[in-house]
PDB file of N, CA and C in Angstrom:
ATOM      1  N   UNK A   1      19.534  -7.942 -37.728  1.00  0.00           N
ATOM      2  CA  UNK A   1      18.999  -8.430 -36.472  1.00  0.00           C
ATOM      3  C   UNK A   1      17.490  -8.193 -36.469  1.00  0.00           C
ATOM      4  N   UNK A   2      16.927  -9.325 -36.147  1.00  0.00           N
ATOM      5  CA  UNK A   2      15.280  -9.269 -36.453  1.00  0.00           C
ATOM      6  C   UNK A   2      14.847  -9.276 -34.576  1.00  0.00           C
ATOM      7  N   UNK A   3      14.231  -8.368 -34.556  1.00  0.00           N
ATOM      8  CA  UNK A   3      13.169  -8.571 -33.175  1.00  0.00           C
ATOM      9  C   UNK A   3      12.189  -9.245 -33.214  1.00  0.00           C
ATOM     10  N   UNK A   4      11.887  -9.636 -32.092  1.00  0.00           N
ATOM     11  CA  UNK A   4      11.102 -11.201 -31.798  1.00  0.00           C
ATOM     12  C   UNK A   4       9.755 -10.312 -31.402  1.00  0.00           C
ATOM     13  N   UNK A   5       8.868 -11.366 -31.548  1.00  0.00           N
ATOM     14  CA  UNK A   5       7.216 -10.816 -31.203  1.00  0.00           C
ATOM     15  C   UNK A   5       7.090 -10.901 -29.836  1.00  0.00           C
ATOM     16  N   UNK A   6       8.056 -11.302 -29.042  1.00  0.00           N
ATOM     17  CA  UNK A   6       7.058 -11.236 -27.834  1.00  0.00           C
ATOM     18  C   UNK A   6       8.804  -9.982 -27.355  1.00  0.00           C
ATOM     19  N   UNK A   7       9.403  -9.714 -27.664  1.00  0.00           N
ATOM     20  CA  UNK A   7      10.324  -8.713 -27.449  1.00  0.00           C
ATOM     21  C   UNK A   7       9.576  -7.431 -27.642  1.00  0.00           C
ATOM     22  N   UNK A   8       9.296  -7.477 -29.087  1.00  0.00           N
ATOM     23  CA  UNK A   8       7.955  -6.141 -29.170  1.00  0.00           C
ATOM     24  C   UNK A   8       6.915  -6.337 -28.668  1.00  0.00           C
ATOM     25  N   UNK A   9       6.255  -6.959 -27.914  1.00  0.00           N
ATOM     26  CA  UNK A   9       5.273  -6.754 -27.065  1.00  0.00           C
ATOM     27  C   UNK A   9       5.931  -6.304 -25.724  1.00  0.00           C
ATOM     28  N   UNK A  10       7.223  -6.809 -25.415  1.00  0.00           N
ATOM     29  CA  UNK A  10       7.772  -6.461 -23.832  1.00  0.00           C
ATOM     30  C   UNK A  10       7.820  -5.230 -24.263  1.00  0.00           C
ATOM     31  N   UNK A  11       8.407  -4.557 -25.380  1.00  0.00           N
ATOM     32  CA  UNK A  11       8.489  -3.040 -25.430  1.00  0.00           C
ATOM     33  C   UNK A  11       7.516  -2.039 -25.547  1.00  0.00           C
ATOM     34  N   UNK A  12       6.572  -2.769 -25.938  1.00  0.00           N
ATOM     35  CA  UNK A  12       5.615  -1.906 -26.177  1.00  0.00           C
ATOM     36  C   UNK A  12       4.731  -1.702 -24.522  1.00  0.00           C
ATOM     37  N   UNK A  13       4.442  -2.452 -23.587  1.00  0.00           N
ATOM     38  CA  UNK A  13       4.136  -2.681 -22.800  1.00  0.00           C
ATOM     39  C   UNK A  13       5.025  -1.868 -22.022  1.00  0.00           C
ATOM     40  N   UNK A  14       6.240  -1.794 -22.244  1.00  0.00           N
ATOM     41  CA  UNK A  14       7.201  -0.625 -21.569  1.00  0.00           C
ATOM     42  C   UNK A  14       6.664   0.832 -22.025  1.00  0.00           C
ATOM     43  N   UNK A  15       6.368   0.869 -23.052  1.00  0.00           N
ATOM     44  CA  UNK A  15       6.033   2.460 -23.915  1.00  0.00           C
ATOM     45  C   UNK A  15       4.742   2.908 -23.307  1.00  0.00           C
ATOM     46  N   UNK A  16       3.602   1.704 -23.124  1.00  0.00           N
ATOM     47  CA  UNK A  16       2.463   1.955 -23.022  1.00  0.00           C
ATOM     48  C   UNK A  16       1.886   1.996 -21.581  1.00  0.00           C
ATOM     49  N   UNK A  17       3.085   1.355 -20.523  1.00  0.00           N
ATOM     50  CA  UNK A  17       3.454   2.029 -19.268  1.00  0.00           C
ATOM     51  C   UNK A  17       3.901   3.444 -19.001  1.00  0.00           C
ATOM     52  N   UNK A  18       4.510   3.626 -19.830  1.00  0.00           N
ATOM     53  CA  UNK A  18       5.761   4.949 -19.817  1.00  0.00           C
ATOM     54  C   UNK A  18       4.352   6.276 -19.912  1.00  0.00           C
ATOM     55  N   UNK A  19       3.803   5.481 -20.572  1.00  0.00           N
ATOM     56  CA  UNK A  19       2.386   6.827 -21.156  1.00  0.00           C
ATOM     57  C   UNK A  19       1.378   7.204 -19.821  1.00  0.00           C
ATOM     58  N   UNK A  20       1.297   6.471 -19.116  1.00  0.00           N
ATOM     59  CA  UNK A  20       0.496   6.779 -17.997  1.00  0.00           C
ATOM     60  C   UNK A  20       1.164   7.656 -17.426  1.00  0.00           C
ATOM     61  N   UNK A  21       2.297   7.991 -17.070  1.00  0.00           N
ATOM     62  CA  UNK A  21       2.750   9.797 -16.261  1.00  0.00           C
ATOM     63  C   UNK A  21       2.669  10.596 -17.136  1.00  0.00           C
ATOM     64  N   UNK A  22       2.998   9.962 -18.690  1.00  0.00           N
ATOM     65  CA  UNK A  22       3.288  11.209 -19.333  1.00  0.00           C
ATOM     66  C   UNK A  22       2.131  11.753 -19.286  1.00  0.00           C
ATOM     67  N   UNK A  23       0.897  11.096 -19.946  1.00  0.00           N
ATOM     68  CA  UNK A  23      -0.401  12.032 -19.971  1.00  0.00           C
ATOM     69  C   UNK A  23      -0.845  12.796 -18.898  1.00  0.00           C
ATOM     70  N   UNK A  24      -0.540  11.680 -17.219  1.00  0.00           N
ATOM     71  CA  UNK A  24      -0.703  12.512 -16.173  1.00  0.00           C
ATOM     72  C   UNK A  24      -0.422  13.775 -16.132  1.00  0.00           C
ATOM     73  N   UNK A  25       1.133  14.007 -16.812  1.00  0.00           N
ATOM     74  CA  UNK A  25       1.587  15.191 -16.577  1.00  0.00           C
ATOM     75  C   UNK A  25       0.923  16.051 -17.094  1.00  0.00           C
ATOM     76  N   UNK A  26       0.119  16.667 -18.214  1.00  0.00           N
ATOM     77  CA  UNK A  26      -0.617  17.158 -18.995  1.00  0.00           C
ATOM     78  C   UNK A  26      -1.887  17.690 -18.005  1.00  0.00           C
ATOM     79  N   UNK A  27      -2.321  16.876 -17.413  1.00  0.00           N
ATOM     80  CA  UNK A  27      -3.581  17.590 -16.358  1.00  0.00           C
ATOM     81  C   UNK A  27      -3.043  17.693 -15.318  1.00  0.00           C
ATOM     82  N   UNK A  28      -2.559  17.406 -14.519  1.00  0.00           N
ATOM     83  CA  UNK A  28      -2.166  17.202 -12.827  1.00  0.00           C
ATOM     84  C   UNK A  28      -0.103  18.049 -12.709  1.00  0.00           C
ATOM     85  N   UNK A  29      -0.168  18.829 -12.015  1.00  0.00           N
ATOM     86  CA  UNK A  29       0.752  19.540 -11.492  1.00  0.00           C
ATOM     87  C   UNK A  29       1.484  18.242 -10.377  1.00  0.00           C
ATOM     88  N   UNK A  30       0.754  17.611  -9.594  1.00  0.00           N
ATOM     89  CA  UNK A  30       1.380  16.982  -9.275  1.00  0.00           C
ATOM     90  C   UNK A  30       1.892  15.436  -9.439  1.00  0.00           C
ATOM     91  N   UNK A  31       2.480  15.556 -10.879  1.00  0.00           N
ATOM     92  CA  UNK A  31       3.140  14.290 -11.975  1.00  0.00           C
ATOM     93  C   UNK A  31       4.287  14.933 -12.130  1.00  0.00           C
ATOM     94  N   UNK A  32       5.474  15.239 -12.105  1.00  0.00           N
ATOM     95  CA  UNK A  32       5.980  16.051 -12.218  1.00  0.00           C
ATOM     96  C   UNK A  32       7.556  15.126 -12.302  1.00  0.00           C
ATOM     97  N   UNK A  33       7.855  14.584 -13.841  1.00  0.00           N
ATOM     98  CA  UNK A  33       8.495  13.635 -13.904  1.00  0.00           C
ATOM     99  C   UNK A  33       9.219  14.278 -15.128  1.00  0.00           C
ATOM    100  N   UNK A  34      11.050  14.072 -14.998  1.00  0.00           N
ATOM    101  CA  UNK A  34      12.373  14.771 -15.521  1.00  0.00           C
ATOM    102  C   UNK A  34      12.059  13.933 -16.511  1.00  0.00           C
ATOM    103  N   UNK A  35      12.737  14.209 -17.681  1.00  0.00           N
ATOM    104  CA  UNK A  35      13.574  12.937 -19.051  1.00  0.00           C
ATOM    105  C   UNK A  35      14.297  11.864 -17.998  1.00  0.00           C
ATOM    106  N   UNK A  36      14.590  12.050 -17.189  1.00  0.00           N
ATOM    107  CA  UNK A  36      15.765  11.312 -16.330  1.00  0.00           C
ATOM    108  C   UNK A  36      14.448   9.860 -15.867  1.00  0.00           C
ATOM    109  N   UNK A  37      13.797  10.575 -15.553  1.00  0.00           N
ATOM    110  CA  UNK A  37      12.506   9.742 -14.680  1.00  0.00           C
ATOM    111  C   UNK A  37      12.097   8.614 -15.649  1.00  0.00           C
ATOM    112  N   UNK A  38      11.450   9.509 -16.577  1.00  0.00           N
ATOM    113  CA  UNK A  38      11.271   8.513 -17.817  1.00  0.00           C
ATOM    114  C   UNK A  38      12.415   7.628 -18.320  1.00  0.00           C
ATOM    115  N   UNK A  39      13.599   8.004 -17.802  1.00  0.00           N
ATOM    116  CA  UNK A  39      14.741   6.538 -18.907  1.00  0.00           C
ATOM    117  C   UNK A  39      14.796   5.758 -17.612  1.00  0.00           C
ATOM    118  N   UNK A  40      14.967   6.200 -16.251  1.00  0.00           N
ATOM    119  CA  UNK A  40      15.017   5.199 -15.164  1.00  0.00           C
ATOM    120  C   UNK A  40      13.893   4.246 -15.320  1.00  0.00           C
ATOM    121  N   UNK A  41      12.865   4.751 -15.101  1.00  0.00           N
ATOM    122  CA  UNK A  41      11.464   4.032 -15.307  1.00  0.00           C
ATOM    123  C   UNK A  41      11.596   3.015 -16.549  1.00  0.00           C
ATOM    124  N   UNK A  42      11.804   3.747 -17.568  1.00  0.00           N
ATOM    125  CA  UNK A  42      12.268   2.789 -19.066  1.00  0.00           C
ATOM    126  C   UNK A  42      13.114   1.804 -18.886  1.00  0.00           C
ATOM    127  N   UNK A  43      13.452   2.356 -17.974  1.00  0.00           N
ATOM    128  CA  UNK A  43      15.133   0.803 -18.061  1.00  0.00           C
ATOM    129  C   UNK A  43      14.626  -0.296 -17.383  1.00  0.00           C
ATOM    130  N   UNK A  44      14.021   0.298 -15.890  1.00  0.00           N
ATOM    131  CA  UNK A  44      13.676  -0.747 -14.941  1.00  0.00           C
ATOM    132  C   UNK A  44      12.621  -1.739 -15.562  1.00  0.00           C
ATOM    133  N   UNK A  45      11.424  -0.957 -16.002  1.00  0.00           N
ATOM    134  CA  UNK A  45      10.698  -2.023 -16.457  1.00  0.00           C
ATOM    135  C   UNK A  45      11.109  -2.819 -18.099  1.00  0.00           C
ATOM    136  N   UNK A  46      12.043  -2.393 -18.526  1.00  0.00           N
ATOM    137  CA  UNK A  46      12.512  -3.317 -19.650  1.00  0.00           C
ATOM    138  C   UNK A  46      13.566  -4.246 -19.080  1.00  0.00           C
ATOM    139  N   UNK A  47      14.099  -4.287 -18.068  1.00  0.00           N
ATOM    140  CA  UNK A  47      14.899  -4.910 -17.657  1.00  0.00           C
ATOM    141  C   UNK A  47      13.969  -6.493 -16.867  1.00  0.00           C
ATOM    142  N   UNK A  48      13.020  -5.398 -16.144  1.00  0.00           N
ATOM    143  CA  UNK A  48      12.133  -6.196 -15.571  1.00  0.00           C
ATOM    144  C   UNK A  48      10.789  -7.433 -16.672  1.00  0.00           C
ATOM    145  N   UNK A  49      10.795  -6.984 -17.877  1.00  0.00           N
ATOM    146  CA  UNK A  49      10.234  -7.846 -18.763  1.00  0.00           C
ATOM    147  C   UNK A  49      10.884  -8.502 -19.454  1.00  0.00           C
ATOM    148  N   UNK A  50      12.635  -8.194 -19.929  1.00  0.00           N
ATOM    149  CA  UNK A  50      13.271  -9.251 -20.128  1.00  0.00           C
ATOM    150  C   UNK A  50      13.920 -10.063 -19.747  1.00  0.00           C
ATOM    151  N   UNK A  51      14.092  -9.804 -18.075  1.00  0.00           N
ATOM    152  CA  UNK A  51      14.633 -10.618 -17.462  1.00  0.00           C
ATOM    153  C   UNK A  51      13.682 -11.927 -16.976  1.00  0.00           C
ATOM    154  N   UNK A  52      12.044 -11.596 -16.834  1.00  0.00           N
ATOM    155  CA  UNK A  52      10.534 -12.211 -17.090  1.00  0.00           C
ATOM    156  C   UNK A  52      11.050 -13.394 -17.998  1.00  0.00           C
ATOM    157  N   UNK A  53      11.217 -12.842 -19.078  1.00  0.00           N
ATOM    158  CA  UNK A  53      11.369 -13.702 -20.378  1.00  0.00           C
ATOM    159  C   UNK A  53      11.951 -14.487 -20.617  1.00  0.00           C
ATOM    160  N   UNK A  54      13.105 -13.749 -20.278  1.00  0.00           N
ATOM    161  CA  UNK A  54      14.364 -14.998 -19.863  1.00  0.00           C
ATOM    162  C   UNK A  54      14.440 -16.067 -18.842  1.00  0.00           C
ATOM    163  N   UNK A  55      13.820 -15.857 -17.857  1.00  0.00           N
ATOM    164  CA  UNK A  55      13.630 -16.688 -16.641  1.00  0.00           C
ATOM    165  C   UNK A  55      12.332 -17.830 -17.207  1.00  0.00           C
ATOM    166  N   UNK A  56      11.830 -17.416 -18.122  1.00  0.00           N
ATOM    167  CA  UNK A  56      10.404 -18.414 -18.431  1.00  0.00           C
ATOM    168  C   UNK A  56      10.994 -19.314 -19.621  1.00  0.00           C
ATOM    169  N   UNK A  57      11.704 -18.824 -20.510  1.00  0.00           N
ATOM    170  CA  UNK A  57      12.679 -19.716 -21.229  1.00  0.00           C
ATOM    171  C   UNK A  57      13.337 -20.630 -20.469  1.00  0.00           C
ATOM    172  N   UNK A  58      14.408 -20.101 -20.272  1.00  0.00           N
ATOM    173  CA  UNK A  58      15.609 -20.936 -19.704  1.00  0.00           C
ATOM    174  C   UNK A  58      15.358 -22.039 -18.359  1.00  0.00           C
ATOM    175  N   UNK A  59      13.915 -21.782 -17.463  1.00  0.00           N
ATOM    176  CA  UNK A  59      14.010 -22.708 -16.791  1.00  0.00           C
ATOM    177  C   UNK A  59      13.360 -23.957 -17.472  1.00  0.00           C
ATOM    178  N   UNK A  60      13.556 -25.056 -17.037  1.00  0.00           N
ATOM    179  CA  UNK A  60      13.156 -26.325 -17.621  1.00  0.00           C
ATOM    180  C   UNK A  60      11.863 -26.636 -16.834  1.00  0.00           C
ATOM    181  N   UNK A  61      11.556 -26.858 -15.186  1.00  0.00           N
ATOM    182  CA  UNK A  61      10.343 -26.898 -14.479  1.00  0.00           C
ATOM    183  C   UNK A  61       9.181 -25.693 -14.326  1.00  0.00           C
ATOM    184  N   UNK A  62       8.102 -26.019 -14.011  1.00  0.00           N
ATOM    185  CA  UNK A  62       7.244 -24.804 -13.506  1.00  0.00           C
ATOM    186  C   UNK A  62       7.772 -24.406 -12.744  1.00  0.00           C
ATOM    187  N   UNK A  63       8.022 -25.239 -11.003  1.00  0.00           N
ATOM    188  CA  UNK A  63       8.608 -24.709 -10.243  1.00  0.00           C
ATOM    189  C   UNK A  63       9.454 -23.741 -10.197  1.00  0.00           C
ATOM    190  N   UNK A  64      11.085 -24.125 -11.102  1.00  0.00           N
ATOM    191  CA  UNK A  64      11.909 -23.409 -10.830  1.00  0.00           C
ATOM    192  C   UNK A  64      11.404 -21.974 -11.649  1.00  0.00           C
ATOM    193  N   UNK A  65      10.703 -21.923 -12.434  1.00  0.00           N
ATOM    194  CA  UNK A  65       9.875 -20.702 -13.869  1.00  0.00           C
ATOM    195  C   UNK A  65       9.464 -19.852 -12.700  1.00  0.00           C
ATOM    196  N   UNK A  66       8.639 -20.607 -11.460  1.00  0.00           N
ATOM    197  CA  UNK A  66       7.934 -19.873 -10.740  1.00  0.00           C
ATOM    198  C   UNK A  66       9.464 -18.725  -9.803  1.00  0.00           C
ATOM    199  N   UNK A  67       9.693 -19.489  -9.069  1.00  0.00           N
ATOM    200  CA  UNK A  67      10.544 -19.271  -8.426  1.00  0.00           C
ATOM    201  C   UNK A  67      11.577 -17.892  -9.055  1.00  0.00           C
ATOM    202  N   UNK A  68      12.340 -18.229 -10.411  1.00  0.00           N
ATOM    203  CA  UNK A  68      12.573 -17.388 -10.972  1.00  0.00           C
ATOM    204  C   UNK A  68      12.268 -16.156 -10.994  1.00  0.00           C
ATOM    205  N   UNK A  69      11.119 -15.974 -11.734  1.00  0.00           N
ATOM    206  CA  UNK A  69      10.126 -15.501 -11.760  1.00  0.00           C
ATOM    207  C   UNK A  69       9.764 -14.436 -10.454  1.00  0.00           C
ATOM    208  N   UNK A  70       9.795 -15.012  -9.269  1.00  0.00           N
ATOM    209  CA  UNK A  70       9.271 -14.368  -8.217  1.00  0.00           C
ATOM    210  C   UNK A  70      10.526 -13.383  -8.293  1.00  0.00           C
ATOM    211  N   UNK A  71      11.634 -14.152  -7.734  1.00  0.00           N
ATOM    212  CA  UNK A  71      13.133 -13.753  -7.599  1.00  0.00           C
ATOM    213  C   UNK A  71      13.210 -12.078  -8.109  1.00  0.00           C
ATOM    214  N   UNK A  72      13.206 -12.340 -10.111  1.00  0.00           N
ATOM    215  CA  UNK A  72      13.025 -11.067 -10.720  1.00  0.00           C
ATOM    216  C   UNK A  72      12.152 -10.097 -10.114  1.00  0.00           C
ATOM    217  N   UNK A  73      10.774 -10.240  -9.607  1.00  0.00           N
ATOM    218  CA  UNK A  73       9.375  -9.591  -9.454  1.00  0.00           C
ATOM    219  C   UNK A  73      10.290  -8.538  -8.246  1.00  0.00           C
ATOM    220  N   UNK A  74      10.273  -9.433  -7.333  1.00  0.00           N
ATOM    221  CA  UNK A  74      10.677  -9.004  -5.875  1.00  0.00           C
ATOM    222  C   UNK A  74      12.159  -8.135  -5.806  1.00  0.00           C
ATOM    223  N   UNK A  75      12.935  -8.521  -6.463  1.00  0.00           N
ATOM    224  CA  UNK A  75      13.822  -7.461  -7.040  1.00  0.00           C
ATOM    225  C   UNK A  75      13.730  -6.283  -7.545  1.00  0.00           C
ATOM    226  N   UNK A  76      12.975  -6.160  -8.378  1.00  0.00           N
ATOM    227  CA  UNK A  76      12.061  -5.383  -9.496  1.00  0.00           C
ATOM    228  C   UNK A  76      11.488  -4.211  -8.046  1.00  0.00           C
ATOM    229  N   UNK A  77      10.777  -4.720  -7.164  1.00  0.00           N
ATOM    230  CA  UNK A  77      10.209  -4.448  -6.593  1.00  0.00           C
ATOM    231  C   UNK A  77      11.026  -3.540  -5.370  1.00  0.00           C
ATOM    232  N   UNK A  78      12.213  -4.030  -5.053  1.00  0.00           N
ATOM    233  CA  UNK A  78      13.055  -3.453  -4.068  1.00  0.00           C
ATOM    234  C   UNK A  78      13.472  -2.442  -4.483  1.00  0.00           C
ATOM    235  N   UNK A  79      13.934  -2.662  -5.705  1.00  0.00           N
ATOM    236  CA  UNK A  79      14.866  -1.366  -6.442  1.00  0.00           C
ATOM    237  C   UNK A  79      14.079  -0.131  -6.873  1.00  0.00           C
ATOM    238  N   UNK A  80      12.600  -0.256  -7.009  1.00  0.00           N
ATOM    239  CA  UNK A  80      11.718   0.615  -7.206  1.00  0.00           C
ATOM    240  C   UNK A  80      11.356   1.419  -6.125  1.00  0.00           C
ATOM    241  N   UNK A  81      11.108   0.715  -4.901  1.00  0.00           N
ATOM    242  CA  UNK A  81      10.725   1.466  -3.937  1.00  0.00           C
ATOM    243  C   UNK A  81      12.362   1.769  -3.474  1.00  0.00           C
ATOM    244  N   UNK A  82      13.389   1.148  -3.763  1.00  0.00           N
ATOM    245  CA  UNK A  82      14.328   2.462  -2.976  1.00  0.00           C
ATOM    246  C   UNK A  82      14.806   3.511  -3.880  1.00  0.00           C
ATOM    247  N   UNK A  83      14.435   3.649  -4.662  1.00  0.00           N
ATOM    248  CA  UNK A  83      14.287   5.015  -5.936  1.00  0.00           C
ATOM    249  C   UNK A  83      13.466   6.306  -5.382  1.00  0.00           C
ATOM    250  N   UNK A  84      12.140   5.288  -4.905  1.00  0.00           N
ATOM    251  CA  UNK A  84      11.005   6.144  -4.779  1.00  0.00           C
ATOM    252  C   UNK A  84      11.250   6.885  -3.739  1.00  0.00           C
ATOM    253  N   UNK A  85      11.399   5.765  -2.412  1.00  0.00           N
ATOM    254  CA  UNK A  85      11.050   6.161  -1.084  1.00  0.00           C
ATOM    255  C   UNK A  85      12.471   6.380  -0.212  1.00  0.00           C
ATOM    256  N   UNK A  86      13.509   5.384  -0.798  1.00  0.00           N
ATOM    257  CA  UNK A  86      14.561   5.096   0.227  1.00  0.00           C
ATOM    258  C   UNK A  86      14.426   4.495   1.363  1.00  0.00           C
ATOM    259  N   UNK A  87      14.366   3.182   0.612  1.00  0.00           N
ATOM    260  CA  UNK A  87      13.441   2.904   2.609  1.00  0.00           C
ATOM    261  C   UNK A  87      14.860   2.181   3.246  1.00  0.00           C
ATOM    262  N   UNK A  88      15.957   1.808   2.163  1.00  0.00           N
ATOM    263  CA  UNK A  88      17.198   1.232   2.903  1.00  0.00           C
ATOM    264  C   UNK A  88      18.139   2.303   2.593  1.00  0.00           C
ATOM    265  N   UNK A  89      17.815   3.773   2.143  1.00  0.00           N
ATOM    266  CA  UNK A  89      19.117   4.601   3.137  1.00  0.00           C
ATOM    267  C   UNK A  89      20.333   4.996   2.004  1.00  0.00           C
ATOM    268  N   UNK A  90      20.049   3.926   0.899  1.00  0.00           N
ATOM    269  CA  UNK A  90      21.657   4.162   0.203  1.00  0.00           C
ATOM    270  C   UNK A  90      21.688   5.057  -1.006  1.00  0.00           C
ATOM    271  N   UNK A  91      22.648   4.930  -1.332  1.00  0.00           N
ATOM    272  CA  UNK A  91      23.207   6.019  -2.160  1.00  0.00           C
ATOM    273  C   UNK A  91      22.609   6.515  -3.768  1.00  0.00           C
ATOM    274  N   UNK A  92      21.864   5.491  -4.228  1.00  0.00           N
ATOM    275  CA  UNK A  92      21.322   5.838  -5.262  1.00  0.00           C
ATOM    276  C   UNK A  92      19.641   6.334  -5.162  1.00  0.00           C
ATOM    277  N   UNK A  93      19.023   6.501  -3.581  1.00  0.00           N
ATOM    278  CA  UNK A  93      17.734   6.820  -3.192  1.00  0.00           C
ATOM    279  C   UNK A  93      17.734   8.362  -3.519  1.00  0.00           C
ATOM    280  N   UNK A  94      18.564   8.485  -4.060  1.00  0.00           N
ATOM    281  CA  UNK A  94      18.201  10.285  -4.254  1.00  0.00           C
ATOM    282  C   UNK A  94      18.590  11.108  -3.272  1.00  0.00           C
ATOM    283  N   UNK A  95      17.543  12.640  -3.092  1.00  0.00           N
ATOM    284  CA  UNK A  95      17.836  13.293  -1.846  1.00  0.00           C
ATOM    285  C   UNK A  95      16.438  12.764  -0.775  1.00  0.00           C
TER     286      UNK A  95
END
């Protein structure tokens, strides 16, 4: 199984995201992020660049590419902040 060039760029772009807390953590006490943090974080945004990818393939119009596109973003976007913050209450927001 051969990986694709723009697959290793989604990953690397995941890694080279992933590096901004880690180094944080190194100076600043308050970065203060588990192994757990890092694979959640890892997943979401690999999920979130191949699902990108896939949505820019598979649609046939700009429109619907766009649309797609947003769909993933704004998703991406919900599930992050109820990780972070809990702003809808449920069960996977932590304590």
């Amino acid at each position: 199984m051969t990986i694709s060039k723009r697959h290793l760029v989604i990953l690397s772009s995941v890694l080279v995201l992933l590096l901004i807390p880690f180094v944080a953590m190194q100076f600043s006490y308050e970065v203060n992020w588990s192994p757990f943090d890092f694979l959640v974080a890892g997943g979401l945004l690999l999920a979130l660049g191949l699902s990108i990818d896939f949505a820019a393939h598979k649609a046939k119009s700009f429109n619907k590419k766009l649309i797609a596109i947003a769909a993933v973003v704004i998703l991406f976007l919900l599930i992050w902040a109820e990780l972070a913050v809990g702003i809808f209450g449920s069960p996977i927001a932590g304590n």
